[in-house]
PDB file of N, CA and C in Angstrom:
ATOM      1  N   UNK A   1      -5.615 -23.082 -25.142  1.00  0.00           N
ATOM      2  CA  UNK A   1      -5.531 -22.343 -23.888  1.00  0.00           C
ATOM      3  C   UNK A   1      -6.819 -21.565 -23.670  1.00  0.00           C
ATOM      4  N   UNK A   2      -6.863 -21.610 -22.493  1.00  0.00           N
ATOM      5  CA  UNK A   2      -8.458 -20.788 -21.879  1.00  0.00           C
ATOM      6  C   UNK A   2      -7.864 -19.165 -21.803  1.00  0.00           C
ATOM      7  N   UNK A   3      -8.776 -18.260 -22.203  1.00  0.00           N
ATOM      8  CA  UNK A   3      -8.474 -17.046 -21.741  1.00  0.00           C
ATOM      9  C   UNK A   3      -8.939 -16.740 -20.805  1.00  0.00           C
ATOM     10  N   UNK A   4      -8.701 -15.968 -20.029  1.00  0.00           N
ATOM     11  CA  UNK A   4      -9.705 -15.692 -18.438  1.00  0.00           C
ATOM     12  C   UNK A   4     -11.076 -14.350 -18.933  1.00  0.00           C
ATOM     13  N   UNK A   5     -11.853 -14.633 -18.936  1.00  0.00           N
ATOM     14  CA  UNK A   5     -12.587 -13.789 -19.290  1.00  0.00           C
ATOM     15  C   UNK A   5     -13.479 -13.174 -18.216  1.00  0.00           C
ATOM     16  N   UNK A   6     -13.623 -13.659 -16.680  1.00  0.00           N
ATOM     17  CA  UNK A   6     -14.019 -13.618 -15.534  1.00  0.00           C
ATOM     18  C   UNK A   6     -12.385 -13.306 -14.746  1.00  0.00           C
ATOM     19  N   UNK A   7     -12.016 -11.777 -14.387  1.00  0.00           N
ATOM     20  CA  UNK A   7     -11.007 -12.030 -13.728  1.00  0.00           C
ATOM     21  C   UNK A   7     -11.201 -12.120 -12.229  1.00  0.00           C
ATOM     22  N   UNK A   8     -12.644 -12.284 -11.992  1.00  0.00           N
ATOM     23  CA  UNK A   8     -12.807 -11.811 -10.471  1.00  0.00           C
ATOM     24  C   UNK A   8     -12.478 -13.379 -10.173  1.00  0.00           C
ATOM     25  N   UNK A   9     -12.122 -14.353 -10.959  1.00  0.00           N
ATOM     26  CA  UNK A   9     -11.979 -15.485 -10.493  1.00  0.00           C
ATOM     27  C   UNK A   9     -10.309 -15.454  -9.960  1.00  0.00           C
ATOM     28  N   UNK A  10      -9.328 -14.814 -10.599  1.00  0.00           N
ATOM     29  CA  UNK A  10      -8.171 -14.434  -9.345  1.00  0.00           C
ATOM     30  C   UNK A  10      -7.973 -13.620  -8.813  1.00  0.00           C
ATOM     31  N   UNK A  11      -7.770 -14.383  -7.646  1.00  0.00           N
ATOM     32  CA  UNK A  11      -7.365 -13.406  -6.224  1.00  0.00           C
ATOM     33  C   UNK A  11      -6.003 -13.348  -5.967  1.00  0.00           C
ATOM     34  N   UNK A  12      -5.477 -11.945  -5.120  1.00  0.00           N
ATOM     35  CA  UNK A  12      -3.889 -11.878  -5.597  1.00  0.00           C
ATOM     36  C   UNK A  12      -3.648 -11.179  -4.180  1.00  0.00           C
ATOM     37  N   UNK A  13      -2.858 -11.851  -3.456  1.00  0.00           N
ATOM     38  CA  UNK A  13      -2.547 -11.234  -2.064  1.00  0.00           C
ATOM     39  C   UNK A  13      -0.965 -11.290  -2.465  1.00  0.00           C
ATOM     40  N   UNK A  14      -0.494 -10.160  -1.720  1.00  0.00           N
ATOM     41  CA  UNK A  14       0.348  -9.557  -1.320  1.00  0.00           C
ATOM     42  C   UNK A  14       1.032  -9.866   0.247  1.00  0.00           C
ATOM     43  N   UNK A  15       2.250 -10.866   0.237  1.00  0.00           N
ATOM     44  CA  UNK A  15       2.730 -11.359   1.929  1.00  0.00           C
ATOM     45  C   UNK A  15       3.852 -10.360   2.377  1.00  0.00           C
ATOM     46  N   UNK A  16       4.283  -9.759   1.079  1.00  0.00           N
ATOM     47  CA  UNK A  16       5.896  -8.653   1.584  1.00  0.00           C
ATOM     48  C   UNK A  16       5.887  -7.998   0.536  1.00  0.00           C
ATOM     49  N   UNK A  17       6.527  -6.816   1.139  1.00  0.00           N
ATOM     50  CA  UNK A  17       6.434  -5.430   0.917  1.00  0.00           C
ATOM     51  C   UNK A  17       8.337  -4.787   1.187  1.00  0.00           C
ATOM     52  N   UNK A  18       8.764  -4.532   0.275  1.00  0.00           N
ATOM     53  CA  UNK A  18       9.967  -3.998   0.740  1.00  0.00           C
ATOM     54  C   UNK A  18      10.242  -2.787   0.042  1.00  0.00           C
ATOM     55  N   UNK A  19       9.757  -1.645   0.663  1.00  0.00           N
ATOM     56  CA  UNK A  19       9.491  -0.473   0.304  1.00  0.00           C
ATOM     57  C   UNK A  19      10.993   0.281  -0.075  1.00  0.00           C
ATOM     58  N   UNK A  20      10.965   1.220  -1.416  1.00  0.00           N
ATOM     59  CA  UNK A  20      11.582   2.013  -1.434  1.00  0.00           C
ATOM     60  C   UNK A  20      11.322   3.467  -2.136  1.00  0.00           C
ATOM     61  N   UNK A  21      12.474   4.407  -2.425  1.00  0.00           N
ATOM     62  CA  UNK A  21      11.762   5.757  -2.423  1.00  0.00           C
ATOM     63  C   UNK A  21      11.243   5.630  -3.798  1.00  0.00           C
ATOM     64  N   UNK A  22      11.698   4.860  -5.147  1.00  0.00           N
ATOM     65  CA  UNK A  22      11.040   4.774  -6.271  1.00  0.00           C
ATOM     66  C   UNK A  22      10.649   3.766  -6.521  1.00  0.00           C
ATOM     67  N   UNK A  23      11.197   2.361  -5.772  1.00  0.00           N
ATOM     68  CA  UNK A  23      10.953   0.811  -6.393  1.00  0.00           C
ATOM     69  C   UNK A  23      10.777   0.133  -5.499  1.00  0.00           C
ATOM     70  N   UNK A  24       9.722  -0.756  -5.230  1.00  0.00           N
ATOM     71  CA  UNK A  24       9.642  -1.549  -4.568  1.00  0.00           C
ATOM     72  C   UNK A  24       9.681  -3.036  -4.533  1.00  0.00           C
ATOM     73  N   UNK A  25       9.889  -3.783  -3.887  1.00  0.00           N
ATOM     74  CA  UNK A  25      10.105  -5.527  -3.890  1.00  0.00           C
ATOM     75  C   UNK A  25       8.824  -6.173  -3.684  1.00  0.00           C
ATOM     76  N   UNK A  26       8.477  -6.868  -4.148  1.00  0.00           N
ATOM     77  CA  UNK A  26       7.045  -7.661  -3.833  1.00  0.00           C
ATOM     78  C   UNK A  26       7.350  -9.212  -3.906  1.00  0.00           C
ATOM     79  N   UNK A  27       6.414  -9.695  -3.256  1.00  0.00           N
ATOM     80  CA  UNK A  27       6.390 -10.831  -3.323  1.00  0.00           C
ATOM     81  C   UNK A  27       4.796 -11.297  -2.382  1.00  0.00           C
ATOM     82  N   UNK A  28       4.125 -12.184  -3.418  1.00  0.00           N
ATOM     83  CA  UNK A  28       3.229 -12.892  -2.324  1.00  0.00           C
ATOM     84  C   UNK A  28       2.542 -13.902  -3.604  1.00  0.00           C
ATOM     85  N   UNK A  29       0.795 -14.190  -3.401  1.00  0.00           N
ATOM     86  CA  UNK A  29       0.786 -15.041  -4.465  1.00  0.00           C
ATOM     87  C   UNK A  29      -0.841 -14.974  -4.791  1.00  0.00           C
ATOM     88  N   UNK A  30      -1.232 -15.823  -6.118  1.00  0.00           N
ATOM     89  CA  UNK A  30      -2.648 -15.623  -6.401  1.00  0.00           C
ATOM     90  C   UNK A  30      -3.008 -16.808  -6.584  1.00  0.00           C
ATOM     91  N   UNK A  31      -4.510 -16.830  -6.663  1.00  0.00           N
ATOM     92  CA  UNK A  31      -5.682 -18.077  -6.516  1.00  0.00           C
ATOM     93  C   UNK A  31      -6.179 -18.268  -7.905  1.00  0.00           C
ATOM     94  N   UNK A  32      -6.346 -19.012  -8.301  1.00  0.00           N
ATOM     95  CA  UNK A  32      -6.959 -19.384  -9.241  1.00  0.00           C
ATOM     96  C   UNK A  32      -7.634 -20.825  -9.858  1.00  0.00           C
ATOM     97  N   UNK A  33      -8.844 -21.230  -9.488  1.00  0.00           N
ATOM     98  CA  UNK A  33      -9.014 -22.600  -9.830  1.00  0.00           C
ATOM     99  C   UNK A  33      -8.301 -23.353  -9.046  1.00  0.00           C
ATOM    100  N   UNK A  34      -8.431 -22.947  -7.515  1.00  0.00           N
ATOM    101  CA  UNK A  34      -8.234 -23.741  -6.409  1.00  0.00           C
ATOM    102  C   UNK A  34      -6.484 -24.169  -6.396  1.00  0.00           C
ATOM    103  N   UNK A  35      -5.770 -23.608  -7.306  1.00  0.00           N
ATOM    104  CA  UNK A  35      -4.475 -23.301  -7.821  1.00  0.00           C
ATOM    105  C   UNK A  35      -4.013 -21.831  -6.932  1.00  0.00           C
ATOM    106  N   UNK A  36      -2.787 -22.147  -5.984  1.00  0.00           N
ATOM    107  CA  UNK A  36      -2.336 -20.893  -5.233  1.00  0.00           C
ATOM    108  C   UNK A  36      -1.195 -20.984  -5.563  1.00  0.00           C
ATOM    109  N   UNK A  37      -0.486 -19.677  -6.637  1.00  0.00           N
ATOM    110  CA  UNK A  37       0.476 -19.865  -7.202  1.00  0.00           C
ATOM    111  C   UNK A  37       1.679 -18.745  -6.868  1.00  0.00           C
ATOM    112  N   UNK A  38       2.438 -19.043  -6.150  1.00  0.00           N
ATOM    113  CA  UNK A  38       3.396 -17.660  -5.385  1.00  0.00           C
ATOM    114  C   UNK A  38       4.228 -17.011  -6.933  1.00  0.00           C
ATOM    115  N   UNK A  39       4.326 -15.565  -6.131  1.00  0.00           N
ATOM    116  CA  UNK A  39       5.281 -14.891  -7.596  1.00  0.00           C
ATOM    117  C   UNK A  39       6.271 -13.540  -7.013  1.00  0.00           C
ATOM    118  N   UNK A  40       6.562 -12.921  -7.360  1.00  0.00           N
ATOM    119  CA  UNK A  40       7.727 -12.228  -6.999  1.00  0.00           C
ATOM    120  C   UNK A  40       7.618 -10.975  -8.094  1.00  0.00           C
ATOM    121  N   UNK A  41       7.775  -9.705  -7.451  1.00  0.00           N
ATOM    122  CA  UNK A  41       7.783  -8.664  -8.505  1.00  0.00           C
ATOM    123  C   UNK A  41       8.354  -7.131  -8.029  1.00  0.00           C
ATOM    124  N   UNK A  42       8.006  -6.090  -9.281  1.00  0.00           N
ATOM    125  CA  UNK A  42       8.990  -4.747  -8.434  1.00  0.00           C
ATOM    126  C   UNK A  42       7.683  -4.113  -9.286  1.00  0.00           C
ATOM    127  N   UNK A  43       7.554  -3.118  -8.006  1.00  0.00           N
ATOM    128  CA  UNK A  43       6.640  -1.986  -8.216  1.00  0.00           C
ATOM    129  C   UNK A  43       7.690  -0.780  -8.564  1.00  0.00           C
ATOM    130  N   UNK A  44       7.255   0.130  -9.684  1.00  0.00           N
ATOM    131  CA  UNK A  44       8.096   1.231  -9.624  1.00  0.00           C
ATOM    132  C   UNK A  44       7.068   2.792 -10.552  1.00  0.00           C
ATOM    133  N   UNK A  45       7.572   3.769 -10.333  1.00  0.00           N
ATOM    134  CA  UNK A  45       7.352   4.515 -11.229  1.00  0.00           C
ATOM    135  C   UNK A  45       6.602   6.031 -10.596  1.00  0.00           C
ATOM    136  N   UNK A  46       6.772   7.365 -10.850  1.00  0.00           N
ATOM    137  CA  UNK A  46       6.245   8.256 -10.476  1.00  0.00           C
ATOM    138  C   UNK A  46       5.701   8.999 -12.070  1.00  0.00           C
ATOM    139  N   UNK A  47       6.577   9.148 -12.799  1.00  0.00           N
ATOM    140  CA  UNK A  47       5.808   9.743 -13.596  1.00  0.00           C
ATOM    141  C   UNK A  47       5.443   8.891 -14.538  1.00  0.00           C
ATOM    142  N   UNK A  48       4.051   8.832 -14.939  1.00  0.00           N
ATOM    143  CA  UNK A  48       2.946   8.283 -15.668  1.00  0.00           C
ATOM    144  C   UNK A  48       2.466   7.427 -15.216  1.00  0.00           C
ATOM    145  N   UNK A  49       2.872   7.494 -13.746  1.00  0.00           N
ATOM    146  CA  UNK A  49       1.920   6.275 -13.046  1.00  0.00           C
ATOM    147  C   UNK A  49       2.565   5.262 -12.106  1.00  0.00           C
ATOM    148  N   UNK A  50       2.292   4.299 -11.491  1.00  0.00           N
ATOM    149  CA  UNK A  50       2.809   3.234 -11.298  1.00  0.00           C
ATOM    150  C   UNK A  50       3.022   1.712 -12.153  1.00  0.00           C
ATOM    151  N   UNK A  51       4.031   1.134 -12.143  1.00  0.00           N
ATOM    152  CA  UNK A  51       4.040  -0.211 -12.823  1.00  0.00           C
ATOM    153  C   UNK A  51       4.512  -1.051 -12.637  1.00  0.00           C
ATOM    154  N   UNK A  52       3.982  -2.479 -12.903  1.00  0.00           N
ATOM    155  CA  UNK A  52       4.282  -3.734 -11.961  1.00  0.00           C
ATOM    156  C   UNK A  52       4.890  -4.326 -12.827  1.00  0.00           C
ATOM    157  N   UNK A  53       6.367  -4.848 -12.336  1.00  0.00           N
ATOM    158  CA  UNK A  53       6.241  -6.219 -13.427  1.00  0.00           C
ATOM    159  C   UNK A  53       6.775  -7.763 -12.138  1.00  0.00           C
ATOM    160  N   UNK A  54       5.626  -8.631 -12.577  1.00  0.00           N
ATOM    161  CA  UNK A  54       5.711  -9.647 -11.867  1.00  0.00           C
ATOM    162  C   UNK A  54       6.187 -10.724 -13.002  1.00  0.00           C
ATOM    163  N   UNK A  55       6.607 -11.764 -11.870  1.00  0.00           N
ATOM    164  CA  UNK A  55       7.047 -13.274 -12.725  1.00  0.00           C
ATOM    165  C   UNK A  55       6.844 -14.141 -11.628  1.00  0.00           C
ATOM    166  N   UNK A  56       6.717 -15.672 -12.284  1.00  0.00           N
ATOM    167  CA  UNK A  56       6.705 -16.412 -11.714  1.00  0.00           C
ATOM    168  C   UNK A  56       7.535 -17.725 -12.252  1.00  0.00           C
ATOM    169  N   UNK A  57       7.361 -18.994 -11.300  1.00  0.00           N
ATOM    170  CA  UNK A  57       8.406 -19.573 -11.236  1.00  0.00           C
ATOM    171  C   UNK A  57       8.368 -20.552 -12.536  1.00  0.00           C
ATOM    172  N   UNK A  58       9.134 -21.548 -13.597  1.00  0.00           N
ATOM    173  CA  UNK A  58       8.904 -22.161 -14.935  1.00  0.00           C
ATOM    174  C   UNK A  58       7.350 -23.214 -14.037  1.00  0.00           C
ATOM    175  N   UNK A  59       7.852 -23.771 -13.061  1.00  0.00           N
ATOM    176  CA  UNK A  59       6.827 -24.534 -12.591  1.00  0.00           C
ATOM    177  C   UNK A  59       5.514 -23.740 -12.536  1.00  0.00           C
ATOM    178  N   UNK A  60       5.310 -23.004 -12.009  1.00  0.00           N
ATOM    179  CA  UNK A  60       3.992 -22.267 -11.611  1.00  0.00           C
ATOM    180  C   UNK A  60       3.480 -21.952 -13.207  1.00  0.00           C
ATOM    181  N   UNK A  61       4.643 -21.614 -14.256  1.00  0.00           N
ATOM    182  CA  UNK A  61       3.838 -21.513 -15.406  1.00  0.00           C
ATOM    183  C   UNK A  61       3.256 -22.847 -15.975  1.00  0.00           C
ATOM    184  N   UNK A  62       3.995 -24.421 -15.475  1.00  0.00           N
ATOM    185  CA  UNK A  62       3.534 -25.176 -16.521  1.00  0.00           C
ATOM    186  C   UNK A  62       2.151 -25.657 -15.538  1.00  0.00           C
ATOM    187  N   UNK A  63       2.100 -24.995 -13.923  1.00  0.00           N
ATOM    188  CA  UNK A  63       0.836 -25.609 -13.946  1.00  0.00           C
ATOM    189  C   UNK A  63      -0.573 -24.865 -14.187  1.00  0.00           C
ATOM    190  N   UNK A  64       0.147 -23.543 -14.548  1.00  0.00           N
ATOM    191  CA  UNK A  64      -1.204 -22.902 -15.442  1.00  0.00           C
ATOM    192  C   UNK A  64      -1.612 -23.522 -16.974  1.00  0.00           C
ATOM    193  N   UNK A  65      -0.525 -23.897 -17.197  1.00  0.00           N
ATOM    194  CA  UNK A  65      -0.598 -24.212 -18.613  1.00  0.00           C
ATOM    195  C   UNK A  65      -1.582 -25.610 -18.765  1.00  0.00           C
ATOM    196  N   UNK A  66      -1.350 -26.306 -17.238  1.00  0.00           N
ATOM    197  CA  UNK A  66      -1.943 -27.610 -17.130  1.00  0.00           C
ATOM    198  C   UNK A  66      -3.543 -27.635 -16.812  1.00  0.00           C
ATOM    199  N   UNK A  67      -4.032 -26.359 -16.291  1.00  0.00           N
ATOM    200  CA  UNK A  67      -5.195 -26.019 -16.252  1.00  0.00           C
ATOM    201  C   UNK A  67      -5.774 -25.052 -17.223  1.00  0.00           C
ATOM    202  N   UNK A  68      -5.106 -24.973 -18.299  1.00  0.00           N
ATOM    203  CA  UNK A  68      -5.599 -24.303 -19.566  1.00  0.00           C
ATOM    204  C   UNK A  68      -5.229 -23.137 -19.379  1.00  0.00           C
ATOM    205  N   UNK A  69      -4.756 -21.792 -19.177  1.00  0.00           N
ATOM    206  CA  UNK A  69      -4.773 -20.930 -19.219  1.00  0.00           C
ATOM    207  C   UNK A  69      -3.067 -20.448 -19.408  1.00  0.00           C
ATOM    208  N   UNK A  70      -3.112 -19.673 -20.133  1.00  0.00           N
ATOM    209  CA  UNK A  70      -1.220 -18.947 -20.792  1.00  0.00           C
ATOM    210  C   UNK A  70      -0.951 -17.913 -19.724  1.00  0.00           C
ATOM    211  N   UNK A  71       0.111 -18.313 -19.240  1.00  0.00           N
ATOM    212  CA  UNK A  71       0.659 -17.464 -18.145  1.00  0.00           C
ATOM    213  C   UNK A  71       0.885 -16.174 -18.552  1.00  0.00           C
ATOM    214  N   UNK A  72       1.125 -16.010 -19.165  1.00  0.00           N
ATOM    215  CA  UNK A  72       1.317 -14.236 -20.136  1.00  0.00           C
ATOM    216  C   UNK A  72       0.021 -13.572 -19.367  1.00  0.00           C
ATOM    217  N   UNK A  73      -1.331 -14.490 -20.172  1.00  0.00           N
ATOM    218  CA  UNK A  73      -2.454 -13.576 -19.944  1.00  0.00           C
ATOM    219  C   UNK A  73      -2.731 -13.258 -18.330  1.00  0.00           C
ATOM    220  N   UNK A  74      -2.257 -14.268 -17.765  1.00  0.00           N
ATOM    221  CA  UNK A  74      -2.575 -14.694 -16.223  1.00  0.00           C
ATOM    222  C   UNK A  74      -2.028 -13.251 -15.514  1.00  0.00           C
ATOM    223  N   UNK A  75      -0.742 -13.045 -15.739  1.00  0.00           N
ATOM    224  CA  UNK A  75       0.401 -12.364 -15.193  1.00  0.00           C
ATOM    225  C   UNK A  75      -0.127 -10.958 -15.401  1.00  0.00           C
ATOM    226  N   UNK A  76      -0.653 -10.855 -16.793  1.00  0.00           N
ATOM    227  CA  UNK A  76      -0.999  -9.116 -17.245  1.00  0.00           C
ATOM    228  C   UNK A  76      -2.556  -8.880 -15.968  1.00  0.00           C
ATOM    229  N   UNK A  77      -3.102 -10.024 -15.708  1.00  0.00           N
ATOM    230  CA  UNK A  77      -4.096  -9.960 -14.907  1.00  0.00           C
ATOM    231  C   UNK A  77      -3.645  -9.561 -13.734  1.00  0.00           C
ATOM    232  N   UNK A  78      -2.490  -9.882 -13.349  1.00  0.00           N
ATOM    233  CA  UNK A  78      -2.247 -10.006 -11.366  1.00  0.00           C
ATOM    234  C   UNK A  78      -1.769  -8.709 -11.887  1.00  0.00           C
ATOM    235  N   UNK A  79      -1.035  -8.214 -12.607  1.00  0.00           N
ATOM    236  CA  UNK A  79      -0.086  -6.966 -12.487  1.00  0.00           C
ATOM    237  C   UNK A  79      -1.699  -5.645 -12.620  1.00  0.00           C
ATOM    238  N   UNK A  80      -2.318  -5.762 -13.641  1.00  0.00           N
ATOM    239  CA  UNK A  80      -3.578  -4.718 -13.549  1.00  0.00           C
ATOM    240  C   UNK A  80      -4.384  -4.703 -12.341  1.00  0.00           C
ATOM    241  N   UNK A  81      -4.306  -6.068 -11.332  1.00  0.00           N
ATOM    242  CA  UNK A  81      -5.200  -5.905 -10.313  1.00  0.00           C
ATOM    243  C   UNK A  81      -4.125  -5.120  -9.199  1.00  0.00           C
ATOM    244  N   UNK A  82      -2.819  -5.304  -9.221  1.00  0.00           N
ATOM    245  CA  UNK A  82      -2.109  -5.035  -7.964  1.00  0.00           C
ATOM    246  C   UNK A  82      -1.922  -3.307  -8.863  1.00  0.00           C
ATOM    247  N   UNK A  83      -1.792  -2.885  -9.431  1.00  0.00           N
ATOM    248  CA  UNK A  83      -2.003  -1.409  -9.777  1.00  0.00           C
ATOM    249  C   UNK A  83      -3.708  -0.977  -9.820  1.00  0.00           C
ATOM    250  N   UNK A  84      -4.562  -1.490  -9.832  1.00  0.00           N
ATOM    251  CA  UNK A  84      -5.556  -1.114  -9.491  1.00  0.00           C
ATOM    252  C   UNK A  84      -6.195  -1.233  -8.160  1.00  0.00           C
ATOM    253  N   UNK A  85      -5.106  -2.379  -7.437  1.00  0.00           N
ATOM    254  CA  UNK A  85      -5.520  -1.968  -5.981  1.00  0.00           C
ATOM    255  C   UNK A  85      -6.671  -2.936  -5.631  1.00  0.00           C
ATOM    256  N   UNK A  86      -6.898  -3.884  -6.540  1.00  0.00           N
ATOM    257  CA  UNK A  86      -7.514  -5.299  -6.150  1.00  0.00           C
ATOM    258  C   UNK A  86      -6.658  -6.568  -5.602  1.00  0.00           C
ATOM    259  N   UNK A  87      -6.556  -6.111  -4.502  1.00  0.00           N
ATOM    260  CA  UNK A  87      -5.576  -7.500  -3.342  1.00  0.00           C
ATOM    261  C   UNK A  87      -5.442  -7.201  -1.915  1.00  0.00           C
ATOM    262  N   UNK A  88      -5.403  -8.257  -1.554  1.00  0.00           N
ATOM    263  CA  UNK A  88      -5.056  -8.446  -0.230  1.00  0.00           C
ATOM    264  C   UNK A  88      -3.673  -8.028   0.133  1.00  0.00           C
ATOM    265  N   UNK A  89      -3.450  -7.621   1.634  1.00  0.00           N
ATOM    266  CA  UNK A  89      -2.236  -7.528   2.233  1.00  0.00           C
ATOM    267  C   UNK A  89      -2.284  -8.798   3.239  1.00  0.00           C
ATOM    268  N   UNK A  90      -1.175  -9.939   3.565  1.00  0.00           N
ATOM    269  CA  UNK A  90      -1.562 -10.287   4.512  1.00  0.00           C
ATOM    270  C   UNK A  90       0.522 -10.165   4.750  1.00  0.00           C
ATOM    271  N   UNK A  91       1.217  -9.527   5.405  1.00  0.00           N
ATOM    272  CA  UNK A  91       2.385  -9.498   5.524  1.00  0.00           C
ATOM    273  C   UNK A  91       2.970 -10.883   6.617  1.00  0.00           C
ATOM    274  N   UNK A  92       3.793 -11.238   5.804  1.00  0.00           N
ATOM    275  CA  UNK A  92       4.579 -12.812   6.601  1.00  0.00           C
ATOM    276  C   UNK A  92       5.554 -12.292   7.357  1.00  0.00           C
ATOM    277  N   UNK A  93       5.319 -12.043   8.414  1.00  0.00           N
ATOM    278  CA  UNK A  93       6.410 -11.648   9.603  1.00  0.00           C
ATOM    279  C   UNK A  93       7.775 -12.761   9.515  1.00  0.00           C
ATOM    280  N   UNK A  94       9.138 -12.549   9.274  1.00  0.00           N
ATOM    281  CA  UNK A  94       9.642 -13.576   8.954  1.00  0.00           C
ATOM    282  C   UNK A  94      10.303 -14.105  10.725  1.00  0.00           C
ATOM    283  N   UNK A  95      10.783 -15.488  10.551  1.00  0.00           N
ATOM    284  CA  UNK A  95      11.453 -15.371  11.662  1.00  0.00           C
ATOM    285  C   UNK A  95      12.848 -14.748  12.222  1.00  0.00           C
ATOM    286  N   UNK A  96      13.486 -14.478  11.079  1.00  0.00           N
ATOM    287  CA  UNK A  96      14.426 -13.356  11.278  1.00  0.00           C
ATOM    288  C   UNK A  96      13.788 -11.978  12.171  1.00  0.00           C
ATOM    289  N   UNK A  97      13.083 -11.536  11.262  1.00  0.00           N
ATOM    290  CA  UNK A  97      12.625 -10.280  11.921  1.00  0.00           C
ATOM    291  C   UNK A  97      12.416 -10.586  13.005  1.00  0.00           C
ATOM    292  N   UNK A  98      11.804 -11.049  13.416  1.00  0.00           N
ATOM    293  CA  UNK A  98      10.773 -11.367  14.632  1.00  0.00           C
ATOM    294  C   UNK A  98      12.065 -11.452  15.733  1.00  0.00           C
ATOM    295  N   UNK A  99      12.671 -12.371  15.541  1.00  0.00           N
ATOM    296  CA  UNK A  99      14.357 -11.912  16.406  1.00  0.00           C
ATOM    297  C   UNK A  99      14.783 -11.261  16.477  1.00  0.00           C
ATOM    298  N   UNK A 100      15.038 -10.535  15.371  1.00  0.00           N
ATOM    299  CA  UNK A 100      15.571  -9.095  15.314  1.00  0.00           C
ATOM    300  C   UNK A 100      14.544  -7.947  16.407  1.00  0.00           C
ATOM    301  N   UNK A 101      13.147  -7.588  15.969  1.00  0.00           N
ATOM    302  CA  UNK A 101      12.888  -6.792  16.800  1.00  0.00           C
ATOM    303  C   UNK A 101      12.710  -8.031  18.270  1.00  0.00           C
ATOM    304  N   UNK A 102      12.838  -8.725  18.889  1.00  0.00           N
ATOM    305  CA  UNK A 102      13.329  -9.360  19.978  1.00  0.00           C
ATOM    306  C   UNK A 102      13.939  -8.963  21.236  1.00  0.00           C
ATOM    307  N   UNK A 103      15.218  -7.962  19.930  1.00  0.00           N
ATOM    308  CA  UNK A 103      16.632  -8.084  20.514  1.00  0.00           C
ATOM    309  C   UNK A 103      16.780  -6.383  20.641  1.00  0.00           C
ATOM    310  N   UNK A 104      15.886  -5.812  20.187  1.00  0.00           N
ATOM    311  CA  UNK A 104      15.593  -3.789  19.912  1.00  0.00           C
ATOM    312  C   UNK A 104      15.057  -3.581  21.591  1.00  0.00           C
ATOM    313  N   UNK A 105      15.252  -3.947  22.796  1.00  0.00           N
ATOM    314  CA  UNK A 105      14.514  -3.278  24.041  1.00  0.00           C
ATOM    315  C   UNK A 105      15.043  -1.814  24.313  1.00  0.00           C
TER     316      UNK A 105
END
C-alpha cells in the first residue's frame, strides 16, 4: 500500500450540511488520483475541539485499495482536512427541498 505523503493531492468537498446544536450530519466526497469517492460523516464536539468521524462505502474502500493506498490512512486525511477547514462547500439542493420551499409563498 502507498501512503499519501503529498496530501494536497486530496481534495474533499462538502455537498450537505445538516446542522445541529452539538452534532452535525455530513455528507459529500473527495478526489484523489482522478478517483471521486463519496462518504458520509458526523461532526461533533465543543469541548476540546471539534471531531469528525467519516466512513465510506466497502466499495469505495476496495477501490482505494485498487489504487494502492489503505483507506484508514485516506479517511484520517479527509477527517484532519475537514477540521482544519481544507474543503469545499458546494451544497446539493435536493429535489425535495426545492418543492418544498416551492410550496412556502
Amino acid at each position: 500500500m502507498n501512503h499519501i505523503d503529498d496530501v494536497s493531492k486530496v481534495k474533499v468537498c462538502i455537498t450537505r450540511i445538516d446542522a445541529g446544536d452539538v452534532t452535525s450530519m455530513l455528507s459529500g466526497y473527495f478526489t484523489l488520483n482522478g478517483e471521486r469517492i463519496r462518504f458520509k460523516g458526523i461532526a461533533f464536539g465543543r469541548i476540546g475541539g471539534q471531531n469528525i468521524y467519516v466512513k465510506i462505502s466497502k466499495n469505495a474502500e476496495s477501490a482505494l485499495r485498487n489504487i494502492g493506498y489503505d483507506p484508514e490512512d485516506i479517511l484520517v486525511v479527509i477527517e484532519r482536512k475537514i477540521v482544519e477547514g481544507e474543503f469545499e462547500i458546494r451544497i446539493e439542493e435536493s429535489k425535495k427541498r426545492k418543492r418544498d420551499y416551492g410550496n412556502n409563498k
